[in-house]
Every structure is written in C-alpha cells, then in structure tokens.
PDB file of N, CA and C in Angstrom:
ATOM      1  N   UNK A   1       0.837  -1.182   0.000  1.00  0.00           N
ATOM      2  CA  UNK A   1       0.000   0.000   0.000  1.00  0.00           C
ATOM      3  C   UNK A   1       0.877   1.239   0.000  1.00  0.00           C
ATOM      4  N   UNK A   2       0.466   2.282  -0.699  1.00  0.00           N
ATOM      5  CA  UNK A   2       1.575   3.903  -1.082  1.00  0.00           C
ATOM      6  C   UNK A   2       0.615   4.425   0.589  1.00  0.00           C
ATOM      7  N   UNK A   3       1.357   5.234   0.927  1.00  0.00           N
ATOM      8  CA  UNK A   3       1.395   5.845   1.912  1.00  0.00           C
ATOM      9  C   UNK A   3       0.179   7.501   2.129  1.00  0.00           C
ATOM     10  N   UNK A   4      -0.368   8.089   2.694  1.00  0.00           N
ATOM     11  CA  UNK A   4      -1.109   9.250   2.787  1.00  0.00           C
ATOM     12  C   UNK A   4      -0.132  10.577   3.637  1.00  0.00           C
ATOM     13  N   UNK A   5       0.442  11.283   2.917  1.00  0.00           N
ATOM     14  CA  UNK A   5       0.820  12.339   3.780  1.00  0.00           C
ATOM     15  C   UNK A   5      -0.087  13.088   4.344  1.00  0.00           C
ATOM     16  N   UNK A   6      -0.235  12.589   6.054  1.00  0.00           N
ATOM     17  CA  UNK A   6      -1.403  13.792   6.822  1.00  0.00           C
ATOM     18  C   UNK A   6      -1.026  15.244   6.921  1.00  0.00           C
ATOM     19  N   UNK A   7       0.256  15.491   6.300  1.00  0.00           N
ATOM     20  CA  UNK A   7       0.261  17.312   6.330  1.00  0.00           C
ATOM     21  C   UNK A   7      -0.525  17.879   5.171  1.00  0.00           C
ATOM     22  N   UNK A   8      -0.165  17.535   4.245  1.00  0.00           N
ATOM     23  CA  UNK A   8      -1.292  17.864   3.197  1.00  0.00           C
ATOM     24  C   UNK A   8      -1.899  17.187   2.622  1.00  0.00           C
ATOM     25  N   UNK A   9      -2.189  15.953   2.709  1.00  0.00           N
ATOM     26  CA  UNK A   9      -3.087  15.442   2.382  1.00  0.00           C
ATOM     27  C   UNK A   9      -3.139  14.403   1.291  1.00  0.00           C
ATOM     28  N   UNK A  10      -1.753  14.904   0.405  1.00  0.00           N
ATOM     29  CA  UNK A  10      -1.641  14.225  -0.815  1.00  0.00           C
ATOM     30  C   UNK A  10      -1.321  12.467  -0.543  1.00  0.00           C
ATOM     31  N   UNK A  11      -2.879  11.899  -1.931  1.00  0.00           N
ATOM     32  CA  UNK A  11      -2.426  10.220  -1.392  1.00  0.00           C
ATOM     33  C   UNK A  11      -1.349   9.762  -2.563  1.00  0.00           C
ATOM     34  N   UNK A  12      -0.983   8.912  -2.580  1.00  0.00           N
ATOM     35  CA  UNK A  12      -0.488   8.006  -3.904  1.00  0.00           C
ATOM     36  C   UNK A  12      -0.980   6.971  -3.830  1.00  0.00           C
ATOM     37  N   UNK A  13      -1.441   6.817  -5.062  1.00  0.00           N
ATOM     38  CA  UNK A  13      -2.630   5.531  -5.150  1.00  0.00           C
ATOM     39  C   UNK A  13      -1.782   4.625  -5.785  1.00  0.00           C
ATOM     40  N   UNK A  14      -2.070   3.429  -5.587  1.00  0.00           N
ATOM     41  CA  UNK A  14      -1.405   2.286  -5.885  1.00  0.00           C
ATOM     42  C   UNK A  14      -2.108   1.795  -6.966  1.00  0.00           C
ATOM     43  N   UNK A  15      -1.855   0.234  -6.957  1.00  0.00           N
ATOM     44  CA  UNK A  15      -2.199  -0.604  -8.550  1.00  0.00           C
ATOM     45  C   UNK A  15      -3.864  -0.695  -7.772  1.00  0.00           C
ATOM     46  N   UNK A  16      -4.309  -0.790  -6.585  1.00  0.00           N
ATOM     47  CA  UNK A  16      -6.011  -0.665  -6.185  1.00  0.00           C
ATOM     48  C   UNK A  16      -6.296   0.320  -5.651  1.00  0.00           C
ATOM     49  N   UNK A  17      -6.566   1.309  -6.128  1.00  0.00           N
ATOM     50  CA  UNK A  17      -6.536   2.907  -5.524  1.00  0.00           C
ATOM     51  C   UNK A  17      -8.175   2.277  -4.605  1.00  0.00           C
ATOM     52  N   UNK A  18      -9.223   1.332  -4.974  1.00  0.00           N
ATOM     53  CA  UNK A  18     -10.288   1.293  -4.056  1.00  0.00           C
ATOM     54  C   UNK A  18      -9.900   0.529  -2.724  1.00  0.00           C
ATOM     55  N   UNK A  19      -9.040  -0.115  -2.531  1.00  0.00           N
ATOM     56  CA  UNK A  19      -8.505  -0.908  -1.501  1.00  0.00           C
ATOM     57  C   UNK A  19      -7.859   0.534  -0.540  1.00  0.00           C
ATOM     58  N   UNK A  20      -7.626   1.416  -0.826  1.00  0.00           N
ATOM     59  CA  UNK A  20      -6.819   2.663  -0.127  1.00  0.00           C
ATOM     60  C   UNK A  20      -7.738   3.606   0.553  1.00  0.00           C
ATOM     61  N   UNK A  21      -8.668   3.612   0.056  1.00  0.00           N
ATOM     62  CA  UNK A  21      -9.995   4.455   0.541  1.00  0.00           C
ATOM     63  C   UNK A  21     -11.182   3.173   1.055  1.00  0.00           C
ATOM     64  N   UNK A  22     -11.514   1.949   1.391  1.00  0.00           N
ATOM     65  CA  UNK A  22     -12.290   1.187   1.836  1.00  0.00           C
ATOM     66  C   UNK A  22     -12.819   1.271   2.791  1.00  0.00           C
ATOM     67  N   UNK A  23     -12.294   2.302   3.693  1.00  0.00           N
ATOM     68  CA  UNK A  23     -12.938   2.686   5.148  1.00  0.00           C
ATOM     69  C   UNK A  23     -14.186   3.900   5.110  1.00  0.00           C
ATOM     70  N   UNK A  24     -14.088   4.506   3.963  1.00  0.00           N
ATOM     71  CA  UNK A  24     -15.085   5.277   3.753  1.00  0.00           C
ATOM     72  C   UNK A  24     -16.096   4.985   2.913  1.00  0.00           C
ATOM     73  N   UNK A  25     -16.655   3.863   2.486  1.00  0.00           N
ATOM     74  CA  UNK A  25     -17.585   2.950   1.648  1.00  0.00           C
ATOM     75  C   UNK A  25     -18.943   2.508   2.328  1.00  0.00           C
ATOM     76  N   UNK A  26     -20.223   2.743   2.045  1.00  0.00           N
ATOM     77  CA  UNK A  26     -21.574   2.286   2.580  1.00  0.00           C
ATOM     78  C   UNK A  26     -21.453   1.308   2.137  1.00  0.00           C
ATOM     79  N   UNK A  27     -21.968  -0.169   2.628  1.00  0.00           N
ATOM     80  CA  UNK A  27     -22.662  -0.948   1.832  1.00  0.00           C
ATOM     81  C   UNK A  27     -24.316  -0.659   1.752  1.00  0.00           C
ATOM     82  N   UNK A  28     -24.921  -1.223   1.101  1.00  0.00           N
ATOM     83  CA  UNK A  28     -26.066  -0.613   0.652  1.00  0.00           C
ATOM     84  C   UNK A  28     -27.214  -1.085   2.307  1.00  0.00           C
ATOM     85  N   UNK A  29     -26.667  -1.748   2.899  1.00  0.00           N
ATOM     86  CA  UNK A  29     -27.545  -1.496   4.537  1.00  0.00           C
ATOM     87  C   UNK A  29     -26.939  -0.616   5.464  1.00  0.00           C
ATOM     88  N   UNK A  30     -25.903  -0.558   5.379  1.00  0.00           N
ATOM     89  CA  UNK A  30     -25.292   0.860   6.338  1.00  0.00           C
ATOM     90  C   UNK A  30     -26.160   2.145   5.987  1.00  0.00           C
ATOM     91  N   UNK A  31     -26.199   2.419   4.141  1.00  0.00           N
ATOM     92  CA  UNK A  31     -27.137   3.241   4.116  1.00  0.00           C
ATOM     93  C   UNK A  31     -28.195   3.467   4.468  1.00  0.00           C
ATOM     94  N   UNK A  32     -29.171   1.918   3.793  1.00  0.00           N
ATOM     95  CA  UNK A  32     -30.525   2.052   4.354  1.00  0.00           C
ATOM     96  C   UNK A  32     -30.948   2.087   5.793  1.00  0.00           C
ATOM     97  N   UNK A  33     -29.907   1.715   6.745  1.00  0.00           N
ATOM     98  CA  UNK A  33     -29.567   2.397   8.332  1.00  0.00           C
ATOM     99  C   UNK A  33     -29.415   3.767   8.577  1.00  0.00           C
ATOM    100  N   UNK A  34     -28.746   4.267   7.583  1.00  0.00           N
ATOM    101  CA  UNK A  34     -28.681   5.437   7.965  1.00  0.00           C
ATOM    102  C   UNK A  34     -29.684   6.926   7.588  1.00  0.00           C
ATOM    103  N   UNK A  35     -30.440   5.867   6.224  1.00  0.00           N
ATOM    104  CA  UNK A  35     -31.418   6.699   6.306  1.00  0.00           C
ATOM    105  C   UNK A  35     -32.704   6.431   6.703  1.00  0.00           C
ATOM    106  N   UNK A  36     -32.843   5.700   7.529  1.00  0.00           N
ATOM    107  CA  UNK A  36     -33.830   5.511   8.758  1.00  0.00           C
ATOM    108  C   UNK A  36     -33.314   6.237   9.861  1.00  0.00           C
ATOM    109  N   UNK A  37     -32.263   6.158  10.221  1.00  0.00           N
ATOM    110  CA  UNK A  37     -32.045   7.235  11.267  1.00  0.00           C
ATOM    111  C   UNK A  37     -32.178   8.812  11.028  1.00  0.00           C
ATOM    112  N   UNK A  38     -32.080   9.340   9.868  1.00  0.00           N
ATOM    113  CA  UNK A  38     -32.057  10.534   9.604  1.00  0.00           C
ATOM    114  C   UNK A  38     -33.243  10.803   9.706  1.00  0.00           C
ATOM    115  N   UNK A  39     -34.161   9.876   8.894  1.00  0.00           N
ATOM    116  CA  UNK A  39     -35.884  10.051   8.743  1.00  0.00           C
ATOM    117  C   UNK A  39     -36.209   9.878  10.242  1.00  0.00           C
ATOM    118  N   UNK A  40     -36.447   9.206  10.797  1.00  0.00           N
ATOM    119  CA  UNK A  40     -36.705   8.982  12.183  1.00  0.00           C
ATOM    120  C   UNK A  40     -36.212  10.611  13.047  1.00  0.00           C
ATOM    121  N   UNK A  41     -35.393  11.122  12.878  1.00  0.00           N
ATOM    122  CA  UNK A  41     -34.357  12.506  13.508  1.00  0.00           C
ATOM    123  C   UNK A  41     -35.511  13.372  12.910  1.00  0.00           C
ATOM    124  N   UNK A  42     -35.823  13.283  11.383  1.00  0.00           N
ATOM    125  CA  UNK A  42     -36.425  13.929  11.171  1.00  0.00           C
ATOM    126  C   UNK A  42     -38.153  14.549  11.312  1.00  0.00           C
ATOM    127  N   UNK A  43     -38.573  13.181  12.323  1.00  0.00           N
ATOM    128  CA  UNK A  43     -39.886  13.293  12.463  1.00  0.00           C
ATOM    129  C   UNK A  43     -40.846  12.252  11.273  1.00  0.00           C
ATOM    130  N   UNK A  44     -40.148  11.516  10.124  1.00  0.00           N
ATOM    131  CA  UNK A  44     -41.134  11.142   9.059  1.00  0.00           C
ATOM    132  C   UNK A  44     -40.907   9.634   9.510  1.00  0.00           C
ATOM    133  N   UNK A  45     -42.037   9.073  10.689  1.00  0.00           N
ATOM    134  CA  UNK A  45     -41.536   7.691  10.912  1.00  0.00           C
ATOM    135  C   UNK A  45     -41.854   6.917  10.338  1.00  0.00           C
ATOM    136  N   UNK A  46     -43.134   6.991   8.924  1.00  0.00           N
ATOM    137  CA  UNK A  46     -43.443   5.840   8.363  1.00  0.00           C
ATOM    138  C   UNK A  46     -42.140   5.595   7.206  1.00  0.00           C
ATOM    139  N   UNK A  47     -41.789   6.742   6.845  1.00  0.00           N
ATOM    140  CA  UNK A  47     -40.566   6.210   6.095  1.00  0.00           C
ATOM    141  C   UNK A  47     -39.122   6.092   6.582  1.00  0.00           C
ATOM    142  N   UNK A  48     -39.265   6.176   7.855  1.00  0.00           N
ATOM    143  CA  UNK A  48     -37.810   5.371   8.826  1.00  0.00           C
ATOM    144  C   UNK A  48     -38.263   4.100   8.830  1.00  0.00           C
ATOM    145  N   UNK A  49     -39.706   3.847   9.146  1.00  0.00           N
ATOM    146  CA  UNK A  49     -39.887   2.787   8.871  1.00  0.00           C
ATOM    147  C   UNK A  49     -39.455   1.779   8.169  1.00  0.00           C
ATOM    148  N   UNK A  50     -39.744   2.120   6.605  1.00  0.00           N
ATOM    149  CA  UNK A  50     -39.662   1.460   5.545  1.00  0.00           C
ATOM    150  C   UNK A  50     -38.298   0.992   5.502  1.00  0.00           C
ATOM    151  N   UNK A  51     -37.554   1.784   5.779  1.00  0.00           N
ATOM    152  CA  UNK A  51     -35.807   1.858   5.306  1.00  0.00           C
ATOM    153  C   UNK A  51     -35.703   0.564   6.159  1.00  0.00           C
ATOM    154  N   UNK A  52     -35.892   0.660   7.391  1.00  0.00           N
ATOM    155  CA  UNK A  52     -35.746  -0.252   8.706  1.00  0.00           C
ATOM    156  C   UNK A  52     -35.970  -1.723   8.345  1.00  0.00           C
ATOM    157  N   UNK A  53     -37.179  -1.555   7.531  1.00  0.00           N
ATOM    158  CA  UNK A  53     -38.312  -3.065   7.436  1.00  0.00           C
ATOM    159  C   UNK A  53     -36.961  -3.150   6.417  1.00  0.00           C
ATOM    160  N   UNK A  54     -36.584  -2.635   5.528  1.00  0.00           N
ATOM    161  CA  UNK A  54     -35.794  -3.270   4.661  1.00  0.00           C
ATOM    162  C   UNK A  54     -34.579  -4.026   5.194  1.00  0.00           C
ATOM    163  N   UNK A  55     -33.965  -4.038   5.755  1.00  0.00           N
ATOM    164  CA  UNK A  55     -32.770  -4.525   6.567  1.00  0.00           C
ATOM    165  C   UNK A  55     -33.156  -5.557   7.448  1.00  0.00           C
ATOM    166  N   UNK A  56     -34.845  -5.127   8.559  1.00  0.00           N
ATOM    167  CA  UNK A  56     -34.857  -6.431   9.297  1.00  0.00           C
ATOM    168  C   UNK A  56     -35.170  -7.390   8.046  1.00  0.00           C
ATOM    169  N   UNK A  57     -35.676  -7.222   6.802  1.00  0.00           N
ATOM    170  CA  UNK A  57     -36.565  -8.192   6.043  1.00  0.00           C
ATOM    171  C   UNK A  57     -35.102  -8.768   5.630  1.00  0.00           C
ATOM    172  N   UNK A  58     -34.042  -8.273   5.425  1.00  0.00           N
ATOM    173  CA  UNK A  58     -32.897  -9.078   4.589  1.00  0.00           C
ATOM    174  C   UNK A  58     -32.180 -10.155   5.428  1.00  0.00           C
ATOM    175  N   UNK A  59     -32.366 -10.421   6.688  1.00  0.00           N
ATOM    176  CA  UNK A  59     -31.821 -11.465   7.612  1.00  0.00           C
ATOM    177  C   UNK A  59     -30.357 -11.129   7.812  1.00  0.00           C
ATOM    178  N   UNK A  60     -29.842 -10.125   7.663  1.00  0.00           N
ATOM    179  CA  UNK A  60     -28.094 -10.651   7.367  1.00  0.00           C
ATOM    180  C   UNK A  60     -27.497  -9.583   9.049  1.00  0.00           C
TER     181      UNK A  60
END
C-alpha cells in the first residue's frame, strides 16, 4: 500500500486505488440504516420505517 501524507493530504494511489480508501464505503444497509435514522431525527416515521423493514426483512 503507497502511503497518505497527513500534512497535506496528498495520497499516492497504488495498482487498487479502491482498496486505499475502503474505510469510507456504505454498503447498501449501512445506508438504508442510515437513512432511517435521519428520517426517524427527522420526524417522518413511516418512512424510517420502511428503510428499517428493509434490513430487518434481509436477515443478514
């Protein structure tokens, strides 16, 4: 893996530039988690709902 200088910032991406950034990636239930929580924050609970039902409905 090429290295990230934290003074400025600059990365060097290697031969898997997506393997270098992987910590900042949704999978598609982190999202639908997270936008049940936003909706829910936001007061609209039938569609925190929905987001929710989607994730308990997927078993994983």
């Amino acid at each position: 893996m090429d290295k990230v200088d934290q003074t400025t910032g600059a990365v060097e991406l290697g031969s898997k530039p997506f393997l270098q950034f992987r910590n900042y990636h949704f999978n598609y239930f982190a999202i639908k988690g997270l936008q049940a929580r936003i909706q829910l924050y936001a007061g609209d609970k039938t569609e925190a709902l929905k987001a929710a039902e989607i994730i308990i409905a997927s078993k994983k």
